[in-house]
N, C-alpha and C. Protein backbone atom coordinates (compact mmCIF):
# COMPACT_ATOMS: atom_id res chain seq x y z
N UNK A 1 43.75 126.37 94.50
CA UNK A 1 43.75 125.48 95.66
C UNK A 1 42.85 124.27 95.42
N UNK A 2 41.82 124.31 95.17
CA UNK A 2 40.95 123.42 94.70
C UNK A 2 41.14 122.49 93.58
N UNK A 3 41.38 123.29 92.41
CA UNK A 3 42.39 122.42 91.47
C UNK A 3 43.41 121.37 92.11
N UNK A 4 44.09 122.02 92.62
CA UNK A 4 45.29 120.97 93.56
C UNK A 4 44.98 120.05 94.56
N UNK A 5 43.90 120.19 95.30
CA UNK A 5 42.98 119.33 95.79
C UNK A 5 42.33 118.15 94.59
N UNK A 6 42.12 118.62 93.50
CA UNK A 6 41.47 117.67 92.77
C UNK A 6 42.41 116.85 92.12
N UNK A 7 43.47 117.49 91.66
CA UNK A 7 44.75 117.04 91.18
C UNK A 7 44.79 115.75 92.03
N UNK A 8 45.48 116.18 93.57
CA UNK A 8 46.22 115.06 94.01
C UNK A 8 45.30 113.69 94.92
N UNK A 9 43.95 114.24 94.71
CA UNK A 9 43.21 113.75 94.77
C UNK A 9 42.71 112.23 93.77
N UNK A 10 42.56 113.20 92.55
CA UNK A 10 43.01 111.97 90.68
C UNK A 10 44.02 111.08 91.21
N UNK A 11 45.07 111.40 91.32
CA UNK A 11 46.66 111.04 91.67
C UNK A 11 46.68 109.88 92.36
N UNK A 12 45.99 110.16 93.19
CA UNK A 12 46.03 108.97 94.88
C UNK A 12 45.23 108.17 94.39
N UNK A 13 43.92 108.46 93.36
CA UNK A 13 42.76 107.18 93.11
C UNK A 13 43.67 106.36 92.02
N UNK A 14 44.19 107.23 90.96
CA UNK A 14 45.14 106.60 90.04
C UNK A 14 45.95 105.20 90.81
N UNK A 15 46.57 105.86 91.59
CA UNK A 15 47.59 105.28 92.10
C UNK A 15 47.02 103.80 93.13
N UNK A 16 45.77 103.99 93.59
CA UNK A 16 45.40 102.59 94.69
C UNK A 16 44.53 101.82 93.50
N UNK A 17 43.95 102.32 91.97
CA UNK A 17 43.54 101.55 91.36
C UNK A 17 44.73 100.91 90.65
N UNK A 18 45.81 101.21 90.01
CA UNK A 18 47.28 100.69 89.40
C UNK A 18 47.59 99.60 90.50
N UNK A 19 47.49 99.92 92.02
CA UNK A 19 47.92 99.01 93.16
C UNK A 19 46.95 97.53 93.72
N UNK A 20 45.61 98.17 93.58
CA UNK A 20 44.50 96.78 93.34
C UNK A 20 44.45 96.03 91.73
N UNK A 21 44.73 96.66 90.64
CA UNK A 21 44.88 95.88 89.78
C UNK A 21 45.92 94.90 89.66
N UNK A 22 47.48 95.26 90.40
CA UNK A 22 48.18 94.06 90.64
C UNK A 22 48.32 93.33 91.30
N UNK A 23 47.23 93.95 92.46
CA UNK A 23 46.77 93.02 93.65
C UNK A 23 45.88 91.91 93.21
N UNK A 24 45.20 92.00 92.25
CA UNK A 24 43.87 90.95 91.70
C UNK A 24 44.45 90.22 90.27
N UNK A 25 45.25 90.86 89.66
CA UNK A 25 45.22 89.82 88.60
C UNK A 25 45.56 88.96 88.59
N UNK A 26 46.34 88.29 90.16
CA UNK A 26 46.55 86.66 89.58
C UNK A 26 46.21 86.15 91.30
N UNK A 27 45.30 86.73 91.49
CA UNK A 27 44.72 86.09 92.96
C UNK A 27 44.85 84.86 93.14
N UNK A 28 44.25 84.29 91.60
CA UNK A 28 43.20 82.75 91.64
C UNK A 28 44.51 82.13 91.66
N UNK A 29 45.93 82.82 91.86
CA UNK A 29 46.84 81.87 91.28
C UNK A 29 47.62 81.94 92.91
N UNK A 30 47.10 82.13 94.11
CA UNK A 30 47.29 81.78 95.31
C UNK A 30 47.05 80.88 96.03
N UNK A 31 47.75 79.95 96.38
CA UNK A 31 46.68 78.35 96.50
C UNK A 31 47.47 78.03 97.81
N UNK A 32 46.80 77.27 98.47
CA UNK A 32 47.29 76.62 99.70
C UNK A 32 48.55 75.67 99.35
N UNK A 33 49.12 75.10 100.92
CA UNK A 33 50.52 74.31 100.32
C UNK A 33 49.28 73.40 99.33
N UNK A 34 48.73 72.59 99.95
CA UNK A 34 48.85 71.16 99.76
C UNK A 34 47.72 71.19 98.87
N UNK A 35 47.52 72.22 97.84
CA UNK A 35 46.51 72.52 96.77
C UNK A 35 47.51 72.42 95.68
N UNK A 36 48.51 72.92 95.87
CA UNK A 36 49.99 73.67 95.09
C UNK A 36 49.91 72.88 94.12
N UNK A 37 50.24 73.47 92.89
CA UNK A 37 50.30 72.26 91.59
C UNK A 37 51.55 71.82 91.41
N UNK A 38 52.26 70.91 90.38
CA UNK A 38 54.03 71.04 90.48
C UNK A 38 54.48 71.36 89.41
N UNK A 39 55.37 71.62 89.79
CA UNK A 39 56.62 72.48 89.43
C UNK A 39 57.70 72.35 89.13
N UNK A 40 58.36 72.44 88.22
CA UNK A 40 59.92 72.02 88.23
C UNK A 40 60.80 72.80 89.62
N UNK A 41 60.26 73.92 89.64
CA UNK A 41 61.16 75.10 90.67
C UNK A 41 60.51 75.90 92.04
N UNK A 42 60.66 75.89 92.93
CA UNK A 42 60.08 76.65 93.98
C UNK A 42 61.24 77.89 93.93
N UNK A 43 60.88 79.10 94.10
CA UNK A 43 61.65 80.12 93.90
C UNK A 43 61.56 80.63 95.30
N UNK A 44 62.28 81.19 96.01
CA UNK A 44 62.40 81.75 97.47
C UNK A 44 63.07 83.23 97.34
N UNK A 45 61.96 83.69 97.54
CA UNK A 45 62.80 85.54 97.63
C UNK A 45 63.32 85.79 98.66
N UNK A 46 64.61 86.30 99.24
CA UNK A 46 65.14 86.62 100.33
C UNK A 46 64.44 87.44 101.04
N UNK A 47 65.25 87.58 102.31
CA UNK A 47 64.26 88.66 103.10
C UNK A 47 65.27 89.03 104.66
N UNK A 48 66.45 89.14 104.24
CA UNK A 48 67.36 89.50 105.38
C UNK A 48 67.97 88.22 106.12
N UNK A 49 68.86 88.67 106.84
CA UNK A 49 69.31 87.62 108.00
C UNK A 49 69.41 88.28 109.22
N UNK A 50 68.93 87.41 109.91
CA UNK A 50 69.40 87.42 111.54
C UNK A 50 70.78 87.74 112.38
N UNK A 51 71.28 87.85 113.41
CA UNK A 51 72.15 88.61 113.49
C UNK A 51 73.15 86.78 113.72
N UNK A 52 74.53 86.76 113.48
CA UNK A 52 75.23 85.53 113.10
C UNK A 52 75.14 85.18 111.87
N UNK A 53 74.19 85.80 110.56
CA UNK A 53 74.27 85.25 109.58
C UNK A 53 73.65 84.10 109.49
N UNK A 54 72.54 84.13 109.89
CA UNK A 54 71.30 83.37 109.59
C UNK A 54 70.31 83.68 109.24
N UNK A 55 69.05 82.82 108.50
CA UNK A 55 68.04 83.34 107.63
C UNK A 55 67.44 83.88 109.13
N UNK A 56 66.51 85.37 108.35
CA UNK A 56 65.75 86.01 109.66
C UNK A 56 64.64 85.11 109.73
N UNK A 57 63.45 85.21 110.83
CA UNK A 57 62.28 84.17 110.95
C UNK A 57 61.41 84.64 109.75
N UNK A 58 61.07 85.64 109.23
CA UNK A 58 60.26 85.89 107.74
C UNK A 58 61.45 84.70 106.79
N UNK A 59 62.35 85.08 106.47
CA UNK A 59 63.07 83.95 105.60
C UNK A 59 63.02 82.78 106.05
N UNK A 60 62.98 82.21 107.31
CA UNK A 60 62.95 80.87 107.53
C UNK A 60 62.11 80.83 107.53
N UNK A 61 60.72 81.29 107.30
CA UNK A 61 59.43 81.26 106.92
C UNK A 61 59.28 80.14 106.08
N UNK A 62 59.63 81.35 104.92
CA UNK A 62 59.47 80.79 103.54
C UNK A 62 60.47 79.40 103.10
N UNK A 63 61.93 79.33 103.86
CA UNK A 63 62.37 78.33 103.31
C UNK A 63 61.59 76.51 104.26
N UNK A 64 60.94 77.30 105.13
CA UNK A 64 60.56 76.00 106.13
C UNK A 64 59.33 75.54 104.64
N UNK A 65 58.47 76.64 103.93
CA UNK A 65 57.46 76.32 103.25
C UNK A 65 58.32 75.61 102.15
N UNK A 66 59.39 76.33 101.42
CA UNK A 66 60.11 75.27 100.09
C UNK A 66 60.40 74.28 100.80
N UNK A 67 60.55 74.07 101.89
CA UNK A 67 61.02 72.73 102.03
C UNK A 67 59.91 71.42 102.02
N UNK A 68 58.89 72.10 102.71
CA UNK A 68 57.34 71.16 102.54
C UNK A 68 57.04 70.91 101.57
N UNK A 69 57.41 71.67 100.55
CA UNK A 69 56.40 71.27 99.13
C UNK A 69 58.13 70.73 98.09
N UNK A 70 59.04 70.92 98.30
CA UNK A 70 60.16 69.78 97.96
C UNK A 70 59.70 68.48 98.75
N UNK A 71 59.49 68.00 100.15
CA UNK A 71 59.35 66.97 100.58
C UNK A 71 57.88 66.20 100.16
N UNK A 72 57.19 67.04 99.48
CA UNK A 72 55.58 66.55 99.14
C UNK A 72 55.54 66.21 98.23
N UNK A 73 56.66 66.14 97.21
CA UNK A 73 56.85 66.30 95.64
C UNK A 73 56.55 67.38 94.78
N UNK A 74 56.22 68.50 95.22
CA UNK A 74 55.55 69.67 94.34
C UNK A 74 56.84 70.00 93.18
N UNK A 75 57.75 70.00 94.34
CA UNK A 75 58.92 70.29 93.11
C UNK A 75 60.51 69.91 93.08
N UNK A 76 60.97 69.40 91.72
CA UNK A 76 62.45 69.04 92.21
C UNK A 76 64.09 69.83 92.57
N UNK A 77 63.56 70.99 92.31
CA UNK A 77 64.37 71.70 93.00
C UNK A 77 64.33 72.82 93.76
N UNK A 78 65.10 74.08 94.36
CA UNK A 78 64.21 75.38 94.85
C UNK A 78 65.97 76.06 94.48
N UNK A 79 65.26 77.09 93.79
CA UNK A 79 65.92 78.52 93.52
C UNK A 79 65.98 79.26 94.47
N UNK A 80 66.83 79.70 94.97
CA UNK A 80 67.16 80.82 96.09
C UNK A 80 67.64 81.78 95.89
N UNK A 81 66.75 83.35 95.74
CA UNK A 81 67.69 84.61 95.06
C UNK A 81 67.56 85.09 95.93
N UNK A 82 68.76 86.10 96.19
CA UNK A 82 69.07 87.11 97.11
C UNK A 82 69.54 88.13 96.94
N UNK A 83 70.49 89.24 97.48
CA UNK A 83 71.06 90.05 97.70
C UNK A 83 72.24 89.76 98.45
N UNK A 84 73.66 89.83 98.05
CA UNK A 84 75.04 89.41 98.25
C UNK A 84 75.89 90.45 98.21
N UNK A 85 75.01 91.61 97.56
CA UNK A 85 76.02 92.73 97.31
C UNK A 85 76.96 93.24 98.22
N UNK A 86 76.65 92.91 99.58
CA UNK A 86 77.51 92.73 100.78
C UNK A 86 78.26 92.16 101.44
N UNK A 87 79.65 91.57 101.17
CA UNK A 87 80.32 90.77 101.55
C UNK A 87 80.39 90.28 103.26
N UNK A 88 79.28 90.94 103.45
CA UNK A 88 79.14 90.47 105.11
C UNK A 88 77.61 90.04 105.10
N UNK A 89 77.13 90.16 103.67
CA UNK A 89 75.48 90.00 103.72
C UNK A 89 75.20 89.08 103.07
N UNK A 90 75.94 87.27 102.92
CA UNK A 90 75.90 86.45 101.56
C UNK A 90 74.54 85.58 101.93
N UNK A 91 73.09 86.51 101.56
CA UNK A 91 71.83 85.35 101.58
C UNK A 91 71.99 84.27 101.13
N UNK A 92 72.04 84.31 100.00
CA UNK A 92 71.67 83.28 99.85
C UNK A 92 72.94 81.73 100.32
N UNK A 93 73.83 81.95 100.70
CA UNK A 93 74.74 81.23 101.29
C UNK A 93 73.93 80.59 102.25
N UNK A 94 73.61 81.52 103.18
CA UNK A 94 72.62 81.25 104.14
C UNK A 94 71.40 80.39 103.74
N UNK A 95 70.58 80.86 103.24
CA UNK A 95 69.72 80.22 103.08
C UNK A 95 69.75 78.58 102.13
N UNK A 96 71.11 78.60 101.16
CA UNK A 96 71.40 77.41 100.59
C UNK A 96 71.57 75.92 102.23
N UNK A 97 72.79 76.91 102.98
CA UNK A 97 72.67 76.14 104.12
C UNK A 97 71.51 75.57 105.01
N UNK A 98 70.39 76.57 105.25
CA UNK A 98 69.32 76.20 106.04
C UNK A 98 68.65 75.06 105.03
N UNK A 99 69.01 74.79 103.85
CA UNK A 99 67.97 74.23 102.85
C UNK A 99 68.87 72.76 103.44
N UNK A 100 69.97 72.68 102.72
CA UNK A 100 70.68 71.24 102.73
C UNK A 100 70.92 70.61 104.22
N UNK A 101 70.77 71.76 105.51
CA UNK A 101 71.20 71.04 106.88
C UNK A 101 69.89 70.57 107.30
N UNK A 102 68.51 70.97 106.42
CA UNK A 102 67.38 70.23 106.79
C UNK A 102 66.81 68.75 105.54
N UNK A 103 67.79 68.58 105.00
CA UNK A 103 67.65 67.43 104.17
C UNK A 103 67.25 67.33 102.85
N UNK A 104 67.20 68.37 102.31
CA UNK A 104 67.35 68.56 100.54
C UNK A 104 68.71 68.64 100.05
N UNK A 105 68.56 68.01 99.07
CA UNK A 105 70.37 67.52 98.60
C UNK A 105 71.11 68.46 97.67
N UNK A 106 72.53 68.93 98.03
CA UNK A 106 72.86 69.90 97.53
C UNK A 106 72.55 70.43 95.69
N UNK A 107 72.09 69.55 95.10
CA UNK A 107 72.15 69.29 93.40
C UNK A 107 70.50 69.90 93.48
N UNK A 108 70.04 70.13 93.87
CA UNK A 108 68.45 70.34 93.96
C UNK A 108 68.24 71.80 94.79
N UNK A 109 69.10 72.43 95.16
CA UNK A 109 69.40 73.91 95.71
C UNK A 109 69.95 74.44 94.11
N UNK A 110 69.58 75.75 93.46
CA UNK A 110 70.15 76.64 93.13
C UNK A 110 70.12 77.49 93.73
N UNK A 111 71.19 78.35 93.44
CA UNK A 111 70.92 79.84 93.93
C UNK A 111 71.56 81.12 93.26
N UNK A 112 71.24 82.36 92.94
CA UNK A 112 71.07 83.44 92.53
C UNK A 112 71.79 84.31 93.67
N UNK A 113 73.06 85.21 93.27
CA UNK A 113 73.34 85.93 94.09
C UNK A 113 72.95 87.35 93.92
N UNK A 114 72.41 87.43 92.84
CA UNK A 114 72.14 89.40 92.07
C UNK A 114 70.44 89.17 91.95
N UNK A 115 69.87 88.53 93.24
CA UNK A 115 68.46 88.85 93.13
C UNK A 115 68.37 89.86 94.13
N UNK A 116 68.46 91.27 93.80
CA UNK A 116 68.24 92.18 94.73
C UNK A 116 66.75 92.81 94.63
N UNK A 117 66.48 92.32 93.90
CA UNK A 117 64.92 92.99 94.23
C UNK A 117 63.92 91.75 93.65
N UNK A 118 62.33 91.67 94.15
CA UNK A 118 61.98 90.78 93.48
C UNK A 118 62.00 90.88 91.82
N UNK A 119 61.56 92.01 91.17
CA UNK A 119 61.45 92.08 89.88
C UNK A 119 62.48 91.50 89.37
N UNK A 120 63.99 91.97 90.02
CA UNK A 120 65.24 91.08 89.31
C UNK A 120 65.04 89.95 89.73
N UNK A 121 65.03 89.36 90.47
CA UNK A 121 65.04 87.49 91.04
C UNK A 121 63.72 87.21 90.01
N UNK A 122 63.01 87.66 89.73
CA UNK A 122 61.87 86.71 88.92
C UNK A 122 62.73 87.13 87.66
N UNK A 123 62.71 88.06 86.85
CA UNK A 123 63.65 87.91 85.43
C UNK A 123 64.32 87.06 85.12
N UNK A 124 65.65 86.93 86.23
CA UNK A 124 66.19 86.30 85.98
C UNK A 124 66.76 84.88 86.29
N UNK A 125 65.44 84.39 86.87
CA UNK A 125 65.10 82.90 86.99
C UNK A 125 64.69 82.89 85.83
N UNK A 126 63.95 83.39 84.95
CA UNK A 126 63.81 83.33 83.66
C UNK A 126 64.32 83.47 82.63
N UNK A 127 65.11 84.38 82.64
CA UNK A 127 66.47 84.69 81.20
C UNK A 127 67.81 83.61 81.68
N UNK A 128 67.89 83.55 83.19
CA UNK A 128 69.36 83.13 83.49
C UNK A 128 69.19 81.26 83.79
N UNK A 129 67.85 81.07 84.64
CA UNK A 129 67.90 80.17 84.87
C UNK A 129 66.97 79.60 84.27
N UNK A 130 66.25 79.95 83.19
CA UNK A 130 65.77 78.99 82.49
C UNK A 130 64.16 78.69 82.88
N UNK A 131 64.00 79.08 84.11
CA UNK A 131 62.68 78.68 84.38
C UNK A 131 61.23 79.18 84.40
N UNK A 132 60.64 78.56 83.84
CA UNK A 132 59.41 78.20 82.86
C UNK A 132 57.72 78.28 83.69
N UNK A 133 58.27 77.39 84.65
CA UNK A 133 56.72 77.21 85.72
C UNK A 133 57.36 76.84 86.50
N UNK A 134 56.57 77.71 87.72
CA UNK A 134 57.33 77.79 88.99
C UNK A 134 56.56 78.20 90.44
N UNK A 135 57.10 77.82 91.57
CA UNK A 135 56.10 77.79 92.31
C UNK A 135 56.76 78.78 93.16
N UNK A 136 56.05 80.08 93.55
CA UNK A 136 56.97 81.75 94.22
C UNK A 136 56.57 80.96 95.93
N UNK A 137 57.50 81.46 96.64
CA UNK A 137 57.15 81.28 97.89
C UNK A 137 57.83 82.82 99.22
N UNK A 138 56.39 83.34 99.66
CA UNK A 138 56.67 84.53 99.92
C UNK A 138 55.69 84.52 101.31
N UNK A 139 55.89 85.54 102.06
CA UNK A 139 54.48 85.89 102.57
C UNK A 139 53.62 86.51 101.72
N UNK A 140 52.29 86.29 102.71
CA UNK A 140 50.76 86.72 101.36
C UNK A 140 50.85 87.84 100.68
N UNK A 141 51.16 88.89 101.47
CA UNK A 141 51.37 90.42 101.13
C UNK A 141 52.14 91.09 100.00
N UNK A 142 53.29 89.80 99.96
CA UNK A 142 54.13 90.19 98.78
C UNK A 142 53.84 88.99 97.45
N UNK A 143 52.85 88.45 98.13
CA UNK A 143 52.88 87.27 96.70
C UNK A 143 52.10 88.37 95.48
N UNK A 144 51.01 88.87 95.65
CA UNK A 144 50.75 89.52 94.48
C UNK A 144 51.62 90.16 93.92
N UNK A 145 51.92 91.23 94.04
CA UNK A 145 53.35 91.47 93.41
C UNK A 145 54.29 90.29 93.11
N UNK A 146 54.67 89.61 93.39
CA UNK A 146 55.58 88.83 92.89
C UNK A 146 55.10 88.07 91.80
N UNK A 147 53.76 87.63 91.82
CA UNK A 147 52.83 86.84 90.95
C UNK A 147 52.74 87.62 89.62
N UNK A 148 52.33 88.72 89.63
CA UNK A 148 52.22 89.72 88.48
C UNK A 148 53.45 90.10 88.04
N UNK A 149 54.43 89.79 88.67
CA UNK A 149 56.02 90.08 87.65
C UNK A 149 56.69 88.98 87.21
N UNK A 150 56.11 87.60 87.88
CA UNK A 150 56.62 86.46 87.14
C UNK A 150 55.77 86.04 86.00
N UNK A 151 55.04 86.61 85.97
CA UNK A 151 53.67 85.69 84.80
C UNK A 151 54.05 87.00 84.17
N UNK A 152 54.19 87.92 84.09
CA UNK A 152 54.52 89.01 83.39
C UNK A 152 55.96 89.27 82.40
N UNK A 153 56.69 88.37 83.11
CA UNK A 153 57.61 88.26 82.43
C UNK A 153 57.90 87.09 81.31
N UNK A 154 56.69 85.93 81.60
CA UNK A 154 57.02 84.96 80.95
C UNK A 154 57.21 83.66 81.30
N UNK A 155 56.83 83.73 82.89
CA UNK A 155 56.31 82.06 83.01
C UNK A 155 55.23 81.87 83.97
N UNK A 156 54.98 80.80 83.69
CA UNK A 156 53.71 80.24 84.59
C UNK A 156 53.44 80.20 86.10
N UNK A 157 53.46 81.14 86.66
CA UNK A 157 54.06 81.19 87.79
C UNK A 157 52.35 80.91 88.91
N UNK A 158 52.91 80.28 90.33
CA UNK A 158 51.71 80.15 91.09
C UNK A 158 52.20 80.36 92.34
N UNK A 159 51.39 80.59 93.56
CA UNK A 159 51.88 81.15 94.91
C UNK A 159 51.78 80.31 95.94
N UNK A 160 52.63 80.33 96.71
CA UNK A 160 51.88 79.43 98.17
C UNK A 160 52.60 80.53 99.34
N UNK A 161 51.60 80.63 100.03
CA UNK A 161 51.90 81.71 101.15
C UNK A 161 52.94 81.20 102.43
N UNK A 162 53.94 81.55 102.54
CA UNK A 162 54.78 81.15 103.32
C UNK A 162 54.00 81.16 105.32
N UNK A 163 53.20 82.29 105.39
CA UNK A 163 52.38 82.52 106.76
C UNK A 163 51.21 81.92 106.51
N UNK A 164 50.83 81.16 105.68
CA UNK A 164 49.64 80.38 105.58
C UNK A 164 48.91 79.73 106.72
N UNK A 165 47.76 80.81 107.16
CA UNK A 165 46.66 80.37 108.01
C UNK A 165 46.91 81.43 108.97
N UNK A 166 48.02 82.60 109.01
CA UNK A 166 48.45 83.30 110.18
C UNK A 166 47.78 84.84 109.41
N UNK A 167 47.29 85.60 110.03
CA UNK A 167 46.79 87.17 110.17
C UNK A 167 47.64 87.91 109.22
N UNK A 168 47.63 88.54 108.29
CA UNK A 168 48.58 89.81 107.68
C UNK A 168 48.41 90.97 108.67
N UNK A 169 49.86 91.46 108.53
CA UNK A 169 49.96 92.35 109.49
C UNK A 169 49.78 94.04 108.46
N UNK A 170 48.90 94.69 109.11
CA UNK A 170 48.63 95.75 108.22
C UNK A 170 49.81 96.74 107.40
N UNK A 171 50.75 96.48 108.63
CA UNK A 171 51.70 98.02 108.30
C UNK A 171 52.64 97.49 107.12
N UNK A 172 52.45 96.94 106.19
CA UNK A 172 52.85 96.53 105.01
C UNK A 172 52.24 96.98 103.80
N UNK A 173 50.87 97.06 104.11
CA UNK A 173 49.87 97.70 103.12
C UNK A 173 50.57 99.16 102.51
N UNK A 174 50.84 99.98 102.99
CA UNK A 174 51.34 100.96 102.25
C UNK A 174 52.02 101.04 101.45
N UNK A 175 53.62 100.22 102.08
CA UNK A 175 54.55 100.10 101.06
C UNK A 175 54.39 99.28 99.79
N UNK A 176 53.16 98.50 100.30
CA UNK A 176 52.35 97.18 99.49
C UNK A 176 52.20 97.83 97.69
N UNK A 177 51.07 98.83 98.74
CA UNK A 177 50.86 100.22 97.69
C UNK A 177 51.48 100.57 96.59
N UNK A 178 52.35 101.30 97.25
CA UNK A 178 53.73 101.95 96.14
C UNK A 178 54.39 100.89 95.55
N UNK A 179 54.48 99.55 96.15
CA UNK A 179 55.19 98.82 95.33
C UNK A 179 55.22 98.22 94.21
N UNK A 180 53.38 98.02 94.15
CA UNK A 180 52.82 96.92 92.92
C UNK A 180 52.91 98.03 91.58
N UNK A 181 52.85 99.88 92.40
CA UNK A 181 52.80 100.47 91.10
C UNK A 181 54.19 100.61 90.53
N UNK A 182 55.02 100.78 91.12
CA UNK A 182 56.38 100.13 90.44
C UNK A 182 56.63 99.23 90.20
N UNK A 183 56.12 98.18 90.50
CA UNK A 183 56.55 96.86 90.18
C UNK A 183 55.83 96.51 88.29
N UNK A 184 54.53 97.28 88.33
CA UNK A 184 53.88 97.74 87.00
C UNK A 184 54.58 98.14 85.85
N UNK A 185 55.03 99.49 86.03
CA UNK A 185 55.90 100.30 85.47
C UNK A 185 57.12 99.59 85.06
N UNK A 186 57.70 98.75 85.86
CA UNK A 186 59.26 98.23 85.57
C UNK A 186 58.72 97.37 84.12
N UNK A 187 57.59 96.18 84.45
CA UNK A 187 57.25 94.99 84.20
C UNK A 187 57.02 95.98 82.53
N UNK A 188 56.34 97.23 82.34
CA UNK A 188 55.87 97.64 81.17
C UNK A 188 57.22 98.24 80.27
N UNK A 189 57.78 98.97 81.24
CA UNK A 189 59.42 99.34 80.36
C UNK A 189 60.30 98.32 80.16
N UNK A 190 59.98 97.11 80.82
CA UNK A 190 60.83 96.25 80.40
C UNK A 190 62.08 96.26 80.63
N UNK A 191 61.95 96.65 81.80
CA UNK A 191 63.50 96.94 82.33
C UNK A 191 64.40 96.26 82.57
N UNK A 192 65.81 95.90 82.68
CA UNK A 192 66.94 95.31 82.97
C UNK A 192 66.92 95.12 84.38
N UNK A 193 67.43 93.81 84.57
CA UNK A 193 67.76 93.93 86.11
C UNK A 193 69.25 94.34 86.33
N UNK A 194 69.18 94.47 87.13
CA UNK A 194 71.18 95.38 88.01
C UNK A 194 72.25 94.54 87.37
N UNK A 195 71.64 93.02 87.28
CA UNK A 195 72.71 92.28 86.68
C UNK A 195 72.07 91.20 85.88
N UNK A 196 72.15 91.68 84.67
CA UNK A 196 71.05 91.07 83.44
C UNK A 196 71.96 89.78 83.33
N UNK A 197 71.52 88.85 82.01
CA UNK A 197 71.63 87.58 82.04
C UNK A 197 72.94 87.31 82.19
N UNK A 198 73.57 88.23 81.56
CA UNK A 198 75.52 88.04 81.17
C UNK A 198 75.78 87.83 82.54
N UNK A 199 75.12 88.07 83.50
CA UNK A 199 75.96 87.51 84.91
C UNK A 199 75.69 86.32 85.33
N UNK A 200 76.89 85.08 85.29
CA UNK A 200 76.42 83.74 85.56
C UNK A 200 75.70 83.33 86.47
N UNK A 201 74.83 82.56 86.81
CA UNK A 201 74.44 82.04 88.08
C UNK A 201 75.47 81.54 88.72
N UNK A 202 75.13 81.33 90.15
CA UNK A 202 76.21 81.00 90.89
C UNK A 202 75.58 79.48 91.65
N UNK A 203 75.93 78.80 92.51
CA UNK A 203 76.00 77.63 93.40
C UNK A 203 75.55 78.28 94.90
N UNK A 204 75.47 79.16 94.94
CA UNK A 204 74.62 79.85 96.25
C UNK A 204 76.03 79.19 97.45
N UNK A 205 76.72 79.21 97.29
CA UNK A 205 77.92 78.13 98.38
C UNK A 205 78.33 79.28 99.65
């Protein structure tokens, strides 16, 4: 009994030190908008839609933030990956639209339809689309993780917090948890995403 107490005890410290180490290694690389360095690319991770098939308010979050730092000059275009696997679920369609009906010009939108998870959307902005240094745009909670799988994979990657100046809401922390240590693990096996490079990019349309 005690053994097993100590066991899962190891286990759990294992596991929140694996989860603060990908929480900290690229902190310094969290910067306010208007600190933001530039970029060829602002990358936008999806995050659901609203009911009509519109970005939810977490996604219009983040695309209200690509759009500030496209209009500031930070960067000349913004990548939009999503999840499409649902023919009733086309993000990034959506979100290409919210980009161009607020005044960024269609040639300066890409978009990614097989970004179903972040680990795949950062890969393969990198194997598929080429990009090099880039500016992630997320809420705070998920930028570490996202930060540590884009610089992990191979580019220069930096953060700007889509809720910038607003409270993190706790009940994220957990899944926060479990996530960075998978997000670890993938980044070390070197894993494939669902739909590695051979799948073309698309026009997000």
């Amino acid at each position: 009994m005690r053994r097993g107490l100590l066991g899962s005890a190891l286990a759990l410290l294992g596991l929140v030190a694996v989860s603060h180490f990908v929480q900290v290694r690229y902190a310094d690389r969290i910067l306010p908008r208007s600190e933001a360095p530039a970029a060829p690319v602002v990358l936008v991770f999806g995050a659901g839609l609203a009911p009509g098939g519109v970005p939810s308010a977490v996604l219009a979050q983040r695309l209200d933030t690509a759009i500030a730092l496209w209009k500031a000059g930070k960067a000349q275009a913004v990548l939009v990956s999503g999840d499409n696997s649902d023919r009733f679920h086309h993000e990034t369609r959506a979100m290409r639209r919210y980009l161009v009906e607020r005044g960024l010009p269609e040639q300066a939108v890409l978009g990614d339809d097989s970004g179903l998870s972040t680990y795949d959307s950062c890969v393969r902005a990198f194997t598929v689309f080429n990009v090099r240094r880039v500016l992630l745009v997320t809420q705070r909670f998920h930028l570490p993780r996202a930060l540590y799988i884009a610089n992990s994979v191979g580019m220069d990657a930096w953060g700007v917090a889509a809720d910038e100046g607003r409270p993190s809401t706790w009940r994220y922390a957990v899944r926060e948890t479990f996530s960075r240590v998978l997000a670890l693990a993938m980044v070390l096996l070197e894993l494939e995403p669902a739909y590695p490079a051979s799948r073309a990019p698309t026009s997000a349309r």
